[in-house]
N, C-alpha and C. Protein backbone atom coordinates (compact mmCIF):
# COMPACT_ATOMS: atom_id res chain seq x y z
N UNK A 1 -87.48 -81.14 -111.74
CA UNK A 1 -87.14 -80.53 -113.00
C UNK A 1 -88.38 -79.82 -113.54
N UNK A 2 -88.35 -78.67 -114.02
CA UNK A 2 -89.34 -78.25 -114.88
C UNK A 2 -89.62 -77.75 -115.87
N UNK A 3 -90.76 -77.90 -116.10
CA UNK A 3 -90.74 -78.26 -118.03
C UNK A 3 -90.52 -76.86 -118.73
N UNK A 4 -90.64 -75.70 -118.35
CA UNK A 4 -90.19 -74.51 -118.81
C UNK A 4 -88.74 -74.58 -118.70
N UNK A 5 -88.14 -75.08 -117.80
CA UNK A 5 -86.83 -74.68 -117.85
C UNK A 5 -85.86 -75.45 -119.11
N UNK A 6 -86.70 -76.75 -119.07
CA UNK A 6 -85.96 -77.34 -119.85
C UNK A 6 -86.26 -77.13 -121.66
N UNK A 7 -87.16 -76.34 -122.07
CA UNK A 7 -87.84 -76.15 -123.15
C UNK A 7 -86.59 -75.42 -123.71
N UNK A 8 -86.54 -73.87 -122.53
CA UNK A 8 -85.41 -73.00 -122.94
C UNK A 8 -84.09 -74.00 -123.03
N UNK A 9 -83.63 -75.40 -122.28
CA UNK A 9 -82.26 -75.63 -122.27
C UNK A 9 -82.23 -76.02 -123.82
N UNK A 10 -83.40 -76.74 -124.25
CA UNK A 10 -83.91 -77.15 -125.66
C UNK A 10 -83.48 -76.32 -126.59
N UNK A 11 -83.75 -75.18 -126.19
CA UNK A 11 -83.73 -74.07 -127.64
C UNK A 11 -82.17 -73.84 -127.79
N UNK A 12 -81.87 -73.85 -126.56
CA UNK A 12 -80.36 -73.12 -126.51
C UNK A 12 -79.38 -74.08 -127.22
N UNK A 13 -79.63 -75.37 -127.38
CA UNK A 13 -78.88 -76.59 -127.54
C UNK A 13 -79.52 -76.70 -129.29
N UNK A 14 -80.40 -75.88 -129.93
CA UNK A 14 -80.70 -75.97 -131.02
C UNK A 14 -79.90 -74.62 -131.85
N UNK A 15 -78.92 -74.51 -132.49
CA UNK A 15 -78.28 -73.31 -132.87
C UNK A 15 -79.32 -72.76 -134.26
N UNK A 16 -79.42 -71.45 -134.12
CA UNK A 16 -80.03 -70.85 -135.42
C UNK A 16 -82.19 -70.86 -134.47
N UNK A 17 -82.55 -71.88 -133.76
CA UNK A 17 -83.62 -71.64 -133.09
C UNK A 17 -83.97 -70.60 -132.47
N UNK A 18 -85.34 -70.10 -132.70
CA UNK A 18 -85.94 -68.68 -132.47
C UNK A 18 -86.55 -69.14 -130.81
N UNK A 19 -86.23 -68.48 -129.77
CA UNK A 19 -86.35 -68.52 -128.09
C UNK A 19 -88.07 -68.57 -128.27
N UNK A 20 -88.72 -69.38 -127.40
CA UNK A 20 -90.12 -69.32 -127.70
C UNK A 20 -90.86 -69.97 -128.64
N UNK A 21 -90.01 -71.03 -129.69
CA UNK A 21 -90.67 -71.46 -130.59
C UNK A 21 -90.87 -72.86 -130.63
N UNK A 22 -90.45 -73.27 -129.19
CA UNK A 22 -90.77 -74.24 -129.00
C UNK A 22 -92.23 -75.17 -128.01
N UNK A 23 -92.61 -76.42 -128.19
CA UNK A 23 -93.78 -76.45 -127.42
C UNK A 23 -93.41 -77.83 -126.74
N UNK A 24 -94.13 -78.83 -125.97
CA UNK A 24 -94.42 -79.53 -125.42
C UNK A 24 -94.60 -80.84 -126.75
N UNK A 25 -95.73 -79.96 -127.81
CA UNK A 25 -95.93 -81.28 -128.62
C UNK A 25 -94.92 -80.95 -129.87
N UNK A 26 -93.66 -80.12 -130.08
CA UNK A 26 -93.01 -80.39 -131.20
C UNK A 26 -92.32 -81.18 -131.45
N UNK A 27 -92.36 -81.99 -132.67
CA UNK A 27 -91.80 -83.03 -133.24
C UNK A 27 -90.40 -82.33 -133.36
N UNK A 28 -89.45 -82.69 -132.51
CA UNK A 28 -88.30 -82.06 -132.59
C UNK A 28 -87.14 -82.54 -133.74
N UNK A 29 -87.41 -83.72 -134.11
CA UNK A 29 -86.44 -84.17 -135.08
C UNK A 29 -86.87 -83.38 -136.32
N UNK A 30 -88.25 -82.96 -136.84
CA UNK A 30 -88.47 -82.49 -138.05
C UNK A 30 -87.93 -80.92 -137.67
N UNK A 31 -87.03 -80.65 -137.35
CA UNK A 31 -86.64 -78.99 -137.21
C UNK A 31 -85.52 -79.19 -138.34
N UNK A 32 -85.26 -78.10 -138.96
CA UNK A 32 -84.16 -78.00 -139.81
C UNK A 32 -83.27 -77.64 -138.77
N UNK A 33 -83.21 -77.19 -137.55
CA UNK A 33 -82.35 -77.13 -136.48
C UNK A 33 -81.42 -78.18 -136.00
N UNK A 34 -82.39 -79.81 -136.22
CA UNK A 34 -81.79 -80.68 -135.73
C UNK A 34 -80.75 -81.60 -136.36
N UNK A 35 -79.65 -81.72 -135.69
CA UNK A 35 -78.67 -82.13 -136.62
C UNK A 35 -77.48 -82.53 -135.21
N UNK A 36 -76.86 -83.78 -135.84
CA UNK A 36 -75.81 -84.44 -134.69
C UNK A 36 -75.10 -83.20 -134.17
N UNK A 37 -74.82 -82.54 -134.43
CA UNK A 37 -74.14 -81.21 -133.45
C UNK A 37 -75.33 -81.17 -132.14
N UNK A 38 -76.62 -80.70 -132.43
CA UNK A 38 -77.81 -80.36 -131.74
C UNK A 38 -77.83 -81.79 -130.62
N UNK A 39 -77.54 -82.81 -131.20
CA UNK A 39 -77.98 -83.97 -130.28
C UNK A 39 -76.62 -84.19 -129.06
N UNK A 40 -75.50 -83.90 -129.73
CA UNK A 40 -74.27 -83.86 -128.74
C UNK A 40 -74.86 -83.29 -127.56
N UNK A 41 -75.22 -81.74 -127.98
CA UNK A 41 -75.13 -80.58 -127.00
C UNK A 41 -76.27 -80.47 -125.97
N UNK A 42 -77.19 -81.21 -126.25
CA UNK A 42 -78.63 -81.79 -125.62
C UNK A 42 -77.85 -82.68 -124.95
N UNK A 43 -77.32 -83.90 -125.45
CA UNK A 43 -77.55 -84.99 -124.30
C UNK A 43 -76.16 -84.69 -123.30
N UNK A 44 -75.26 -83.72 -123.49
CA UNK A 44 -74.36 -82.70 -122.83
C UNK A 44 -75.33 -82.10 -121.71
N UNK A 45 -75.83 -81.23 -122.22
CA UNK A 45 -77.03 -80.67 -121.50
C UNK A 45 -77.46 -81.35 -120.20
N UNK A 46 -78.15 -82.52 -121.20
CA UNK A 46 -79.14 -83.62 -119.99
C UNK A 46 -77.95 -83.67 -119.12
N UNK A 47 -76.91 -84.41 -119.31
CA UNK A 47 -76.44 -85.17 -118.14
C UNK A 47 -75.18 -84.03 -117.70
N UNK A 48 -75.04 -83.11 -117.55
CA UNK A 48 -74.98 -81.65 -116.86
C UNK A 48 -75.85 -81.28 -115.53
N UNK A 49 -77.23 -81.12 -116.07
CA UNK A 49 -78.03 -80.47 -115.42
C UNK A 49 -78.82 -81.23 -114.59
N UNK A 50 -79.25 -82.42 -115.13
CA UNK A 50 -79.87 -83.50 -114.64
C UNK A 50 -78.96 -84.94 -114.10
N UNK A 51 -78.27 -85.06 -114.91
CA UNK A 51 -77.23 -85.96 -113.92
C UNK A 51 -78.22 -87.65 -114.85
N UNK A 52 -78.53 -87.30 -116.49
CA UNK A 52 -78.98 -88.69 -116.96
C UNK A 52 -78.04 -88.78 -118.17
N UNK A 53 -77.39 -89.43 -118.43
CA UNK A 53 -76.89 -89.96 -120.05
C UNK A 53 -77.77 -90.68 -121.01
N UNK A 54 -78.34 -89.92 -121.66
CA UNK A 54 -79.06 -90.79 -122.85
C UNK A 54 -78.19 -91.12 -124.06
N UNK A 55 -79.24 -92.08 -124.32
CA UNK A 55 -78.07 -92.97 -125.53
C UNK A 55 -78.92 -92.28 -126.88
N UNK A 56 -78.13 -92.43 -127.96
CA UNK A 56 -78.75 -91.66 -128.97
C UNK A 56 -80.38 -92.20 -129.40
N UNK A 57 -80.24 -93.83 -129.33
CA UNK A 57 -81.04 -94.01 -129.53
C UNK A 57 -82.31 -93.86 -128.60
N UNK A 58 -81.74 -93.77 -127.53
CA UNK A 58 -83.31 -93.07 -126.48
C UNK A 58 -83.77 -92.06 -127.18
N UNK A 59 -83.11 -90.73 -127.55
CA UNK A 59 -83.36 -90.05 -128.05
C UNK A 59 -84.26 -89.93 -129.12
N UNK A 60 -84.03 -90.67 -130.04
CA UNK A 60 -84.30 -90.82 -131.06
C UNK A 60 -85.72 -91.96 -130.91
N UNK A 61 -86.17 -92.25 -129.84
CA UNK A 61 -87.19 -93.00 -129.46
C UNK A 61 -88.70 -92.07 -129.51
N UNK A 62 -87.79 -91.09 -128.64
CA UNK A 62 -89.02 -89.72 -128.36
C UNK A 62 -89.08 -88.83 -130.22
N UNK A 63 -90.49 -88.77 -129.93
CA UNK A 63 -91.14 -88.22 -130.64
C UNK A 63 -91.57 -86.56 -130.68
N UNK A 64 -91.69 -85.86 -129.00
CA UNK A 64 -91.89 -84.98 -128.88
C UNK A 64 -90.78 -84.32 -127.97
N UNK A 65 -90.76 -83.26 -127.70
CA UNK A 65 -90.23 -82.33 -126.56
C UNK A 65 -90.80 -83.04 -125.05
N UNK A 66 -92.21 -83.30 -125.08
CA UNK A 66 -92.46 -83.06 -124.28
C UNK A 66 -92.07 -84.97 -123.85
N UNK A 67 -92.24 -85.69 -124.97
CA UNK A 67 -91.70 -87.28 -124.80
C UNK A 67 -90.46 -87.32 -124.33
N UNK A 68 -89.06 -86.41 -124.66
CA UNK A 68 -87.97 -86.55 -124.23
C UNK A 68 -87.83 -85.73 -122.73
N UNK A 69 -88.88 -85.03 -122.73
CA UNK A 69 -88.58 -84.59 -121.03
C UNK A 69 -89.65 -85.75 -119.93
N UNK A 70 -90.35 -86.38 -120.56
CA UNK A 70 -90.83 -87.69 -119.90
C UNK A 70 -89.83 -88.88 -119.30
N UNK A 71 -89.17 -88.75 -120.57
CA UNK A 71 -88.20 -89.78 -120.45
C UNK A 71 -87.17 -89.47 -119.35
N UNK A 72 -86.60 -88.53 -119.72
CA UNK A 72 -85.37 -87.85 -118.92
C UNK A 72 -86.20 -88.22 -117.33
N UNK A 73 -87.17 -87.20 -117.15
CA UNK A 73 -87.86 -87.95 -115.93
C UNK A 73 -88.03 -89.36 -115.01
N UNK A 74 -88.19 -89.89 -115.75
CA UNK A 74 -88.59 -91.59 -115.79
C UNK A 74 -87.14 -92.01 -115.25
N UNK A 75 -85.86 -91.24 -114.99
CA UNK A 75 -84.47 -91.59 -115.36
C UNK A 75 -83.70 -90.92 -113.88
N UNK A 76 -84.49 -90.26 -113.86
CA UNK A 76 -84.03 -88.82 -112.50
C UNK A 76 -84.02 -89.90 -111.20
C-alpha cells in the first residue's frame, strides 16, 4: 500500500476537502470535514481497497493520517 495513494483515498472520502491539503501529520478528526458521513466512506474505502474493516473505534484511536495508515498496515 502506499502512502500517497492513500492520502488522495483520504481526501476523496472527506467531502468539501481541498486535493493536496492533506499531510502525514494531520490531526484528521479536527477538520470541519470530519463528520460520521466521512467515517462511513473511509472505513468503506479501507475495506474496498485494502481488504481491512475497522471498527469506529480503531479509528478514532488514531490521531494522525499518517497513525491511521499505520494501523491499516499493521492489519494487511
Amino acid at each position: 500500500m502506499e502512502f500517497n495513494r492513500f492520502i488522495q483515498q483520504f481526501e476523496e472520502s472527506l467531502d468539501g476537502l481541498e486535493t493536496g491539503s492533506l499531510t502525514g501529520t494531520t490531526a484528521f478528526k479536527g477538520l470541519k470535514e470530519w463528520d460520521s458521513l466521512a467515517i462511513l466512506t473511509l472505513t468503506d474505502t479501507i475495506d474496498l481497497e485494502y481488504g481491512v474493516l475497522l471498527k469506529k473505534t480503531e479509528i478514532e484511536s488514531c490521531d494522525t493520517v499518517q497513525s491511521l495508515f499505520d494501523l491499516i498496515q499493521s492489519k494487511v
